[in-house]
N, C-alpha and C. Protein backbone atom coordinates (compact mmCIF):
# COMPACT_ATOMS: atom_id res chain seq x y z
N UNK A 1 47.93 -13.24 67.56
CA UNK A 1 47.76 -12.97 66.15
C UNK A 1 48.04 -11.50 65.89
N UNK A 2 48.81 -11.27 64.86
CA UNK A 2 48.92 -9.38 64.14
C UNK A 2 48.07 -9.27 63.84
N UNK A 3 47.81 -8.22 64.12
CA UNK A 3 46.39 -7.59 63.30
C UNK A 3 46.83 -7.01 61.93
N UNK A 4 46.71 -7.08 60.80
CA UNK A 4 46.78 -6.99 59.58
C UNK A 4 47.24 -5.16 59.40
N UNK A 5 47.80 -4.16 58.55
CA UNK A 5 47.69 -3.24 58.18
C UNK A 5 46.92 -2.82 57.56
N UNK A 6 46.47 -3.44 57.15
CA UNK A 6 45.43 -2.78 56.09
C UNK A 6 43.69 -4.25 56.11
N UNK A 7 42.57 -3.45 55.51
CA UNK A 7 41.32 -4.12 55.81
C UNK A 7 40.86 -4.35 54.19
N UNK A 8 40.49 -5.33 53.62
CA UNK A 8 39.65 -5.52 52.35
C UNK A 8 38.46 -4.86 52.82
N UNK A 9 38.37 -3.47 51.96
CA UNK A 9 36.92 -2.88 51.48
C UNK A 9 35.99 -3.90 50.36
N UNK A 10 36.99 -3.62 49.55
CA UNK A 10 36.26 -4.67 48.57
C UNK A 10 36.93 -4.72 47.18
N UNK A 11 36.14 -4.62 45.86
CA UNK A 11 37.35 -4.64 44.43
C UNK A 11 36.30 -3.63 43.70
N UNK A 12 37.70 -3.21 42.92
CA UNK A 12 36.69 -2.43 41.33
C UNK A 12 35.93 -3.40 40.20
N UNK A 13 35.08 -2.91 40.71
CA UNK A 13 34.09 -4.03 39.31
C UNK A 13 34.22 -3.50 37.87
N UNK A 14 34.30 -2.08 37.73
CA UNK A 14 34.79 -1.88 36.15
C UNK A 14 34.81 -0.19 36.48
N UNK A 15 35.37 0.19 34.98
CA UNK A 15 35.68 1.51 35.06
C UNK A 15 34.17 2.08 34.79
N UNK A 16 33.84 3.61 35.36
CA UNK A 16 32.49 4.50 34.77
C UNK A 16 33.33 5.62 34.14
N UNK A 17 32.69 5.70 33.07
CA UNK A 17 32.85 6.74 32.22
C UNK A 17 34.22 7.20 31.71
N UNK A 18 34.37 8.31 31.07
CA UNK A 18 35.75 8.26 30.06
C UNK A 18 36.66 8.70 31.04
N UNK A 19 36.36 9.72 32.06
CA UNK A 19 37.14 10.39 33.42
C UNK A 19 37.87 9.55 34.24
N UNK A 20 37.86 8.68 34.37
CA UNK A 20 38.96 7.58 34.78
C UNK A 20 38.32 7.49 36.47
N UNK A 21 36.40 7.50 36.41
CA UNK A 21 36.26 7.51 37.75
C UNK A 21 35.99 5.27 37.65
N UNK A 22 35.94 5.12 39.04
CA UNK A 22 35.73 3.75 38.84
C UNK A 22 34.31 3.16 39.79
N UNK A 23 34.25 1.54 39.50
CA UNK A 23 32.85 1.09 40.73
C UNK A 23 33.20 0.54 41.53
N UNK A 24 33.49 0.82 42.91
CA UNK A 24 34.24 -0.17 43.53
C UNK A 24 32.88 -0.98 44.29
N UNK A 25 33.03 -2.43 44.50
CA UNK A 25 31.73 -3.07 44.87
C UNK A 25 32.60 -3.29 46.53
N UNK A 26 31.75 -2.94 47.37
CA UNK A 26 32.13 -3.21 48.99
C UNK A 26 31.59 -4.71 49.11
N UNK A 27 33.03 -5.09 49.79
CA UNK A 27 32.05 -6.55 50.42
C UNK A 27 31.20 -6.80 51.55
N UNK A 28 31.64 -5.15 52.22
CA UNK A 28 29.93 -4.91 53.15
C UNK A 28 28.86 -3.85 52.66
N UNK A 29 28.21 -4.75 51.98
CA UNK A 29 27.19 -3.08 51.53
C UNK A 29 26.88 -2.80 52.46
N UNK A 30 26.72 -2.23 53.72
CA UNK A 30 26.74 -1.35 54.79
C UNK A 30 28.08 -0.10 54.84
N UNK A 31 28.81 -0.64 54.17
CA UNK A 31 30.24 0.17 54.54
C UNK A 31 30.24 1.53 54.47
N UNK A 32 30.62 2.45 55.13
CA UNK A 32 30.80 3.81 54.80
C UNK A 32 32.40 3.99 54.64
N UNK A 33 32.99 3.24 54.77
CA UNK A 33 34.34 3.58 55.07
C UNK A 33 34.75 4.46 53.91
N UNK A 34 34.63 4.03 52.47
CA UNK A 34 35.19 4.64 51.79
C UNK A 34 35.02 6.86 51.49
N UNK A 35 33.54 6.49 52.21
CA UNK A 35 33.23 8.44 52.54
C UNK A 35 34.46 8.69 53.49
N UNK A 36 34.78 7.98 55.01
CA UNK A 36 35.76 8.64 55.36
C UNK A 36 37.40 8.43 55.61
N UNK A 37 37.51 8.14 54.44
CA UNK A 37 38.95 7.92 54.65
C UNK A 37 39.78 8.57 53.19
N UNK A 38 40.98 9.00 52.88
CA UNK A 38 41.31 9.99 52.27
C UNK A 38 42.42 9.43 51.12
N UNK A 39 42.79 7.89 51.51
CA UNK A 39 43.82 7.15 50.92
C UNK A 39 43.14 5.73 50.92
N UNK A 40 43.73 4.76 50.14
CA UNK A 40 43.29 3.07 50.37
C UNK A 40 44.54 2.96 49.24
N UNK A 41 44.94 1.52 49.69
CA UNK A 41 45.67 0.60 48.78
C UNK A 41 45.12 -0.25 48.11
N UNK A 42 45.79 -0.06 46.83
CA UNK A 42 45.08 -0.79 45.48
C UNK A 42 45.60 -1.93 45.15
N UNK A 43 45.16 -3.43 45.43
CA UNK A 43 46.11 -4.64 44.70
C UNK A 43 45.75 -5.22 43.58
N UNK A 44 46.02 -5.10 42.58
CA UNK A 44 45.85 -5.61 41.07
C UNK A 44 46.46 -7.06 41.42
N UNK A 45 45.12 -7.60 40.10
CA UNK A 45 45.10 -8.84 40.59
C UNK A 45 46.68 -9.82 40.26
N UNK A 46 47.78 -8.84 39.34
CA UNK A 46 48.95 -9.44 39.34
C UNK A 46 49.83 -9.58 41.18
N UNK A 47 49.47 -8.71 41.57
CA UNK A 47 50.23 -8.60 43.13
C UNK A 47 50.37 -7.03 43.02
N UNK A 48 50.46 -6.34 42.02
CA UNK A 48 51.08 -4.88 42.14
C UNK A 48 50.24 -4.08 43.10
N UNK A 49 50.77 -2.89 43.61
CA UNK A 49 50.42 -2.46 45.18
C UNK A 49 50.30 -0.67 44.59
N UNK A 50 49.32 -0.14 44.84
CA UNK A 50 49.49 1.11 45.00
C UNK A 50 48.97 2.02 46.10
N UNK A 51 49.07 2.84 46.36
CA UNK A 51 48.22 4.04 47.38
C UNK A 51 47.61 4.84 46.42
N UNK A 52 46.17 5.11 46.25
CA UNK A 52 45.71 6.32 45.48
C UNK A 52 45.05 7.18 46.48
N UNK A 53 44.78 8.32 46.46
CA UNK A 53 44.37 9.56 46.89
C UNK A 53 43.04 9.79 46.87
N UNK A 54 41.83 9.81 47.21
CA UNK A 54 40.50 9.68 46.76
C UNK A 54 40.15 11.04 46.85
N UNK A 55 39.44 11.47 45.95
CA UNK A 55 39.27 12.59 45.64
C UNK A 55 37.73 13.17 45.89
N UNK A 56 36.77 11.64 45.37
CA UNK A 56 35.76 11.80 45.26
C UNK A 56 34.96 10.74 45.77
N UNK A 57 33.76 10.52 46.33
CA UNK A 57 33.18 9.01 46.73
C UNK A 57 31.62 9.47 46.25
N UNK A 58 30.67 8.84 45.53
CA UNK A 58 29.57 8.62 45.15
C UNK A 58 29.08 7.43 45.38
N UNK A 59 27.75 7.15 46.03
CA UNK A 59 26.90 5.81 46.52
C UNK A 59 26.34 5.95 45.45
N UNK A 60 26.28 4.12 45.01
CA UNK A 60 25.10 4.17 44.10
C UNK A 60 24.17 2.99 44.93
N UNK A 61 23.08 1.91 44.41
CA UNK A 61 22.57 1.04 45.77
C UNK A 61 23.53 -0.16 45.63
N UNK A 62 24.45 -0.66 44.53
CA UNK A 62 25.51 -1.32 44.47
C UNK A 62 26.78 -1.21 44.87
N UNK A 63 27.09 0.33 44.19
CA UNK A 63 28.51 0.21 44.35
C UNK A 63 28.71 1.49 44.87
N UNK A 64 29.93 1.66 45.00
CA UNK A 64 30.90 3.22 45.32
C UNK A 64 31.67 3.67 44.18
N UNK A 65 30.79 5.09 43.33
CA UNK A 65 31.76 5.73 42.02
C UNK A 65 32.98 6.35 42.95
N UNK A 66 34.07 6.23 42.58
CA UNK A 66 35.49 6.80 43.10
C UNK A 66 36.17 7.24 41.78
N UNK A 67 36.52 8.57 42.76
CA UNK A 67 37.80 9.10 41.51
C UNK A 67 39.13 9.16 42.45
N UNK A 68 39.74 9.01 41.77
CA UNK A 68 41.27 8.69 42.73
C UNK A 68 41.64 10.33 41.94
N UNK A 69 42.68 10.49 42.57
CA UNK A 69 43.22 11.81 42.20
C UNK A 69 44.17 11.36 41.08
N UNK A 70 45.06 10.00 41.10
CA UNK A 70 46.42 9.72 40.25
C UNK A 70 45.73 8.79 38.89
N UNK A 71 44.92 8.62 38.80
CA UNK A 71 43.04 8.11 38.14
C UNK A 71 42.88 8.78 37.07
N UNK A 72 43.97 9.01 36.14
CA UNK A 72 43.64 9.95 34.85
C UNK A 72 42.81 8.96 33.38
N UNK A 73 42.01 9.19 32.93
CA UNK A 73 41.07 8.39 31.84
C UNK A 73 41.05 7.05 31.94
N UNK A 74 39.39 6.53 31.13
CA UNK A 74 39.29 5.55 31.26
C UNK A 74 40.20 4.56 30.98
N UNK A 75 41.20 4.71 30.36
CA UNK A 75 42.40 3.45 30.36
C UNK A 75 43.06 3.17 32.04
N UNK A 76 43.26 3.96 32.53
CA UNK A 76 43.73 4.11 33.59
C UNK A 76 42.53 3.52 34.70
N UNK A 77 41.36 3.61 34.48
CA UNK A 77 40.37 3.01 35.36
C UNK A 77 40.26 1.65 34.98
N UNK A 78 40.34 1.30 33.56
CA UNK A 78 40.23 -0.24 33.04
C UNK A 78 41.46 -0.59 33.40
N UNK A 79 42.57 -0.29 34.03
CA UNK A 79 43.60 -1.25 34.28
C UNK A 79 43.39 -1.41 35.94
N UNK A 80 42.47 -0.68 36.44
CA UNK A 80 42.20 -1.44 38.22
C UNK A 80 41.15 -2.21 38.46
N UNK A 81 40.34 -2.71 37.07
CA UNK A 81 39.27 -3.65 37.37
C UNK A 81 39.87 -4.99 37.71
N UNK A 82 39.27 -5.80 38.81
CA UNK A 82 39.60 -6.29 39.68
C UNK A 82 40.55 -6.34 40.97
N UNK A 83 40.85 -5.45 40.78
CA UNK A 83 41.70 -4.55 41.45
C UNK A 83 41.19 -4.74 43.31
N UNK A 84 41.64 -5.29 44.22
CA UNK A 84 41.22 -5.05 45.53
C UNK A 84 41.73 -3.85 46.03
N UNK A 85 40.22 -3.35 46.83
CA UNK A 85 40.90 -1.95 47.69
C UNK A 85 40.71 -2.10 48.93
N UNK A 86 42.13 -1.45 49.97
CA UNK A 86 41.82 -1.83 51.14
C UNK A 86 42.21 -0.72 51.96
N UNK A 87 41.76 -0.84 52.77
CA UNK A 87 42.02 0.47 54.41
C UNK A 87 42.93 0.47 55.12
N UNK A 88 43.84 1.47 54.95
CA UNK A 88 44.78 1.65 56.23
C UNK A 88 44.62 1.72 57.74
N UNK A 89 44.49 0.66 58.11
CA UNK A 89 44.32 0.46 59.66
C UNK A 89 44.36 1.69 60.29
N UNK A 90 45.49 2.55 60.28
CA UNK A 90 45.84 3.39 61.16
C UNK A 90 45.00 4.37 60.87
N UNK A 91 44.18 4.34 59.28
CA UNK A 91 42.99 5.68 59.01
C UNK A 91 41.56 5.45 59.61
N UNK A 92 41.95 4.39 60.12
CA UNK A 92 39.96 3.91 60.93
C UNK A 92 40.18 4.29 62.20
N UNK A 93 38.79 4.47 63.06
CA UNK A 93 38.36 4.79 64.42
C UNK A 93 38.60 3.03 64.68
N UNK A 94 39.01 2.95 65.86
CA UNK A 94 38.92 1.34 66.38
C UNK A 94 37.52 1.02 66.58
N UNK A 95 37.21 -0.12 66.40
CA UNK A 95 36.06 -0.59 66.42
C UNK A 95 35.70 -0.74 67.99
N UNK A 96 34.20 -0.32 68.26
CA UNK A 96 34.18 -0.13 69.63
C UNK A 96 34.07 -1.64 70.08
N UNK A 97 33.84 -1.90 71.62
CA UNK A 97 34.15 -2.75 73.00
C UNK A 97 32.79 -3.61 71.77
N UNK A 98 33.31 -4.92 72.12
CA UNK A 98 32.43 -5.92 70.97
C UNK A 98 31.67 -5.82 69.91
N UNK A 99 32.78 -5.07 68.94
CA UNK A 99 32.55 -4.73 67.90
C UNK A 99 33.81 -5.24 66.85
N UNK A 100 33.76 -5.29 65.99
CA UNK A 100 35.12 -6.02 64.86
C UNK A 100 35.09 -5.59 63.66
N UNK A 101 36.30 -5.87 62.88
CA UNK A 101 36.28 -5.13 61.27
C UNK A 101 36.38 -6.60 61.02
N UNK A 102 35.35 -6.75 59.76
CA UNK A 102 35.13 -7.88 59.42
C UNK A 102 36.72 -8.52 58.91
N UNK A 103 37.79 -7.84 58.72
CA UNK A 103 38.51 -8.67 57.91
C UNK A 103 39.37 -8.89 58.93
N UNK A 104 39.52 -8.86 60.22
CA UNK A 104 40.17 -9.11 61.43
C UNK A 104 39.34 -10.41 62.03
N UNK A 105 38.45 -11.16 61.23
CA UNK A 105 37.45 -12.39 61.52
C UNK A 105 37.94 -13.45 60.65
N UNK A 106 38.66 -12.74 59.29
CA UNK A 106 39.50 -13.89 58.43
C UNK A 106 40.98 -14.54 58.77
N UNK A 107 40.97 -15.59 59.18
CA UNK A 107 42.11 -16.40 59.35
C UNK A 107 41.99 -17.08 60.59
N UNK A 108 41.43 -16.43 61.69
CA UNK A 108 40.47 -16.68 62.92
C UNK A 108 40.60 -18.79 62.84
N UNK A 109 40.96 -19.18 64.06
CA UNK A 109 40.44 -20.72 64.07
C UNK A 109 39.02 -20.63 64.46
N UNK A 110 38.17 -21.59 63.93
CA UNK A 110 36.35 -21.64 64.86
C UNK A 110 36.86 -23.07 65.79
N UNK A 111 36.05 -23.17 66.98
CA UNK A 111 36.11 -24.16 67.17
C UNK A 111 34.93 -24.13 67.67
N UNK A 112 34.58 -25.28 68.31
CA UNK A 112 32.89 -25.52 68.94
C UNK A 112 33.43 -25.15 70.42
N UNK A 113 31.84 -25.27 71.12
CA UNK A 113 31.93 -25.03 72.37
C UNK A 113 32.67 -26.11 73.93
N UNK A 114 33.39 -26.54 72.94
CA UNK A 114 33.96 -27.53 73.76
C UNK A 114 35.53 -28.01 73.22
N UNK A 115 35.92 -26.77 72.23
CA UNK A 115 36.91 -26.79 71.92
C UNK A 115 37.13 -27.54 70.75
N UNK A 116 36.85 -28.33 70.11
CA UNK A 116 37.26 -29.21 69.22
C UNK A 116 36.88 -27.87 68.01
N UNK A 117 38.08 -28.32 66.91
CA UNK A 117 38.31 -27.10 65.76
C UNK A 117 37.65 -27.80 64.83
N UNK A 118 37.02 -26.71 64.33
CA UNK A 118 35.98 -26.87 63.27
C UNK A 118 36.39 -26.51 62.03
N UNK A 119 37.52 -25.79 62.08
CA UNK A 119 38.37 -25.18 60.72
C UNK A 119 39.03 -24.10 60.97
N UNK A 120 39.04 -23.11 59.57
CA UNK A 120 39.66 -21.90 60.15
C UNK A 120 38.55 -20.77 59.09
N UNK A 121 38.29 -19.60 59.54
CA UNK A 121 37.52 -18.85 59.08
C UNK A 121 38.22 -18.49 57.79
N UNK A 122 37.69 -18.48 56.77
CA UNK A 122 38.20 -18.39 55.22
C UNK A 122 37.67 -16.86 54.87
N UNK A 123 36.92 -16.89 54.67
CA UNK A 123 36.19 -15.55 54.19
C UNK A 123 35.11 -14.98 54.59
N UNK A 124 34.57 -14.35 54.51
CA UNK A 124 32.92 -13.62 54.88
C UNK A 124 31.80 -13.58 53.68
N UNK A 125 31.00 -14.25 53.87
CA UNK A 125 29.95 -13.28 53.07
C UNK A 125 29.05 -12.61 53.61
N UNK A 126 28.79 -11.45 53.10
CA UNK A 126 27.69 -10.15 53.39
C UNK A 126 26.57 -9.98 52.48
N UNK A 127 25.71 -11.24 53.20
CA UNK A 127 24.69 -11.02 52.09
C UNK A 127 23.36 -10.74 52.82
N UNK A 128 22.97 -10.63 53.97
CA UNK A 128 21.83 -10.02 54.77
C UNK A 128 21.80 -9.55 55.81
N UNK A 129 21.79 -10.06 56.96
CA UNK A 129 21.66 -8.83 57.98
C UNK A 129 22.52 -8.89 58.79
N UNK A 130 23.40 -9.95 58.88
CA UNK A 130 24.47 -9.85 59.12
C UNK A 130 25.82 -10.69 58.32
N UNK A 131 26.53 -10.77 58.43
CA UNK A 131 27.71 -11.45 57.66
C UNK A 131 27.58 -12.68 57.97
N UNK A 132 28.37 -13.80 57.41
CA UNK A 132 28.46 -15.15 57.44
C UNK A 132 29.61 -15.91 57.67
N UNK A 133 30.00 -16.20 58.09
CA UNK A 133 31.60 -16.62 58.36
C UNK A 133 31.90 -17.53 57.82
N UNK A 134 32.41 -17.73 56.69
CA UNK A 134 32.80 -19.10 56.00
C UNK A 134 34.20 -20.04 56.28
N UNK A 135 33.39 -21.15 57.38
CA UNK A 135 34.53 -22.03 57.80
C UNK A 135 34.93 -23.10 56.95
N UNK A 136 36.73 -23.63 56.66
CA UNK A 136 36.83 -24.36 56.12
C UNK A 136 38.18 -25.24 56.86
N UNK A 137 38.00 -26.48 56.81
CA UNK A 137 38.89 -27.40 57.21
C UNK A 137 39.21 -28.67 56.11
N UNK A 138 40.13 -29.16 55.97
CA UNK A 138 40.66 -30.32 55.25
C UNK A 138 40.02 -31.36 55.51
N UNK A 139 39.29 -31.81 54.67
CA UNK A 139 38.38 -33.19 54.93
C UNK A 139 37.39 -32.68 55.68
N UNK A 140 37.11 -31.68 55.39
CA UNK A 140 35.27 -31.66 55.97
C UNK A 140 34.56 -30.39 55.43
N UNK A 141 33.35 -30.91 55.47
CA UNK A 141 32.57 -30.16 54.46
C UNK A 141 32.55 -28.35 55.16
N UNK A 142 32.54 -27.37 53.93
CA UNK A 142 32.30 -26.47 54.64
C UNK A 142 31.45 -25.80 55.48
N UNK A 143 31.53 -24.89 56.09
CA UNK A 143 30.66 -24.68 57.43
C UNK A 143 30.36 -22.74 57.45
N UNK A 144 29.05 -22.58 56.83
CA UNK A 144 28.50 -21.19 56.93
C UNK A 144 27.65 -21.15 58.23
N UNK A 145 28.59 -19.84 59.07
CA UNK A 145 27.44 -19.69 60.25
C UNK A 145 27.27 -18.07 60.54
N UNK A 146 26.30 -17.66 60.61
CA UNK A 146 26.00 -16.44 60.94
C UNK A 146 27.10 -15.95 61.87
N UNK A 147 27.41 -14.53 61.40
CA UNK A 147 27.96 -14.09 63.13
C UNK A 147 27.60 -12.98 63.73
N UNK A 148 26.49 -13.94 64.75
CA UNK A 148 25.21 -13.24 65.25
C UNK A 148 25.47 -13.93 66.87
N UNK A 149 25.19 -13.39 67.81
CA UNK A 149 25.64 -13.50 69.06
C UNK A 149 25.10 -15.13 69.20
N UNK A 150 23.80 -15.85 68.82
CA UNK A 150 23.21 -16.97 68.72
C UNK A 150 24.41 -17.74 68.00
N UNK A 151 25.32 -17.94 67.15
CA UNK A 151 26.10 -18.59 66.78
C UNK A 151 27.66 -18.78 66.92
N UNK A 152 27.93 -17.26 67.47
CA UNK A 152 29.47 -17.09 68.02
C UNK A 152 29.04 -16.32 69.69
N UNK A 153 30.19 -17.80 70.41
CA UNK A 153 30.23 -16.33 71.42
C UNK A 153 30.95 -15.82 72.28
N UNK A 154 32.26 -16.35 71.60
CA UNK A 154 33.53 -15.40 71.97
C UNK A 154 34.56 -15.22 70.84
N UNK A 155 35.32 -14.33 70.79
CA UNK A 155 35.72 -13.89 69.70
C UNK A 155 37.01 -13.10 70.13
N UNK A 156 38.65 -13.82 69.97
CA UNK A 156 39.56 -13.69 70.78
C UNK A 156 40.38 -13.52 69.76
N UNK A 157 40.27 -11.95 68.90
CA UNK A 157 41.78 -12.24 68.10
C UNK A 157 42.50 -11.87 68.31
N UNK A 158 43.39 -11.13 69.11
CA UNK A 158 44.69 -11.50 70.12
C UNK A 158 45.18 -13.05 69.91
N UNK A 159 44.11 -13.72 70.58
CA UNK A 159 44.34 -15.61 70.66
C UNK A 159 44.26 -16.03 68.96
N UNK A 160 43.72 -15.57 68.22
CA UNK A 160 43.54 -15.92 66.88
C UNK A 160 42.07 -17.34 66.85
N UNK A 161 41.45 -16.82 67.54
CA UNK A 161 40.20 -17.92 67.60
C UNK A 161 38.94 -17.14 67.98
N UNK A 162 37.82 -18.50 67.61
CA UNK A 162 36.67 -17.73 68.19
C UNK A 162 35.72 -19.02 68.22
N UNK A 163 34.92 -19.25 69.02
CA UNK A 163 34.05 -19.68 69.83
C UNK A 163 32.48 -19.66 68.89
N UNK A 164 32.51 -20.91 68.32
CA UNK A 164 31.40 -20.89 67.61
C UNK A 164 30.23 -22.13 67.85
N UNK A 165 29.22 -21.95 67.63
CA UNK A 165 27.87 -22.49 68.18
C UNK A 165 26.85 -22.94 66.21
N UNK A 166 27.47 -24.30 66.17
CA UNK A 166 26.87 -24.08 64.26
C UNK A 166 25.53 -24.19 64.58
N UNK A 167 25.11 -23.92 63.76
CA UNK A 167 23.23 -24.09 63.70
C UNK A 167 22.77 -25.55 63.96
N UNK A 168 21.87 -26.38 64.46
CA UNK A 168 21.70 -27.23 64.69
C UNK A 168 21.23 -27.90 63.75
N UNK A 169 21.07 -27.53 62.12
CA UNK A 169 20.57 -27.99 61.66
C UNK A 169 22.46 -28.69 60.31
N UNK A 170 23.11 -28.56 60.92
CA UNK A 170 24.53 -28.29 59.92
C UNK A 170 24.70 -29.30 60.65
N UNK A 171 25.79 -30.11 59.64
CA UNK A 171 26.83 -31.27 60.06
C UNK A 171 27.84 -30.99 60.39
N UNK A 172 28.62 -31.29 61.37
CA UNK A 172 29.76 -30.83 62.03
C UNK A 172 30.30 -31.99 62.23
N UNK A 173 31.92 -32.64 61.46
CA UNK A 173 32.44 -33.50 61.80
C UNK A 173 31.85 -34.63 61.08
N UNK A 174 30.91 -34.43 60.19
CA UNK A 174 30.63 -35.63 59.75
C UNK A 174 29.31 -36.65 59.85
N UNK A 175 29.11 -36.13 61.41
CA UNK A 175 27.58 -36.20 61.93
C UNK A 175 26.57 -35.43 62.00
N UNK A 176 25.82 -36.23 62.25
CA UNK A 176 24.52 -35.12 62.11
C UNK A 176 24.25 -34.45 63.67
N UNK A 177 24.46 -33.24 63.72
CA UNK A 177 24.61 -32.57 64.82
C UNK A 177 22.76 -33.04 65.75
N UNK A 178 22.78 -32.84 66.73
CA UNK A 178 21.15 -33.04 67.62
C UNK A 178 20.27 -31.74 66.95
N UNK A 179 19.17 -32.80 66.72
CA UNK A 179 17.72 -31.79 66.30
C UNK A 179 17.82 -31.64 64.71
N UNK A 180 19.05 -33.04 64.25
CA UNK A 180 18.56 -32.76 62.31
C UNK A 180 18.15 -34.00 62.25
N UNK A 181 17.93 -34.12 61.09
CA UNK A 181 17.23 -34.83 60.30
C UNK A 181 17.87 -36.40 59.90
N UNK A 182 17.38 -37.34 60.16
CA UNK A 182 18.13 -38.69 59.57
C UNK A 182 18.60 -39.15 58.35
């Protein structure tokens, strides 16, 4: 599998103030990335592509205020709402020895521990203490599993797969996996 050029930080949720600064919402609220990195690419939700210059980064407990340098008044901030922003691979530290950038986990096949494919990893959500891996396959229901060493436990994207363990309480395939409910 390629590893992607660039990483989804996350999108602008709307413009702040008349200065053309904006909110960008991370889809890991943990993220620091946007303090250190000096550029990101902007995709409006038509397809259009830009590089802006970041000038400025402010935490709020939601979002990240950003001023781009090319970011002149609020018209200019209201035309990147919804706007995805993402990271130039080559501007990040590699993620250390079993460690991952969450968006190098999207596209990923899951399969169980015995090989049979369970889908293909669709998206992430980051909603507590760790992320969620949202599996999806054709004709079967979807499949949220932590990815927490208890639920994945190998993780090969080179191979474009990863080794997953669903909760015992989830249907997998249709059946009711051992230790649920009738």
């Amino acid at each position: 599998m390629t590893l992607k050029p660039h990483l989804e930080l996350g999108y602008v949720a709307r413009a702040h103030g008349l200065r053309g600064e904006v909110a960008v919402r991370p889809f890991d609220p943990e993220s620091e990335t946007l303090d250190y990195v000096e550029r990101v690419l902007v995709r409006t939700r038509a397809g259009v592509e830009r590089v802006l210059r970041i000038e400025s980064v402010r935490p709020t407990p939601k979002e990240v205020l950003v001023v781009f340098e090319e970011v002149e008044g609020r018209n200019d901030a209201e035309a990147l709402v919804g706007a995805t922003v993402l990271a130039f691979r080559e501007d990040l530290e590699p993620p250390a020895e079993d460690e991952y950038f969450q968006g190098d986990l999207v596209g990923l096949t899951a399969v169980d521990e015995s090989g049979n494919v369970l889908g293909r990893v669709e998206e992430l959500w980051s909603t507590g203490e760790v992320p969620n891996l949202v599996i999806r396959a054709e004709g079967k229901e979807e499949l949220v599993v932590p990815f927490a060493d208890d639920f994945v436990s190998t993780v090969d994207i080179a191979g474009g797969r990863l080794v997953v363990k669903p909760p015992e309480y989830l249907e997998v395939g249709g059946e009711e996996r051992e230790g649920g409910e009738d």
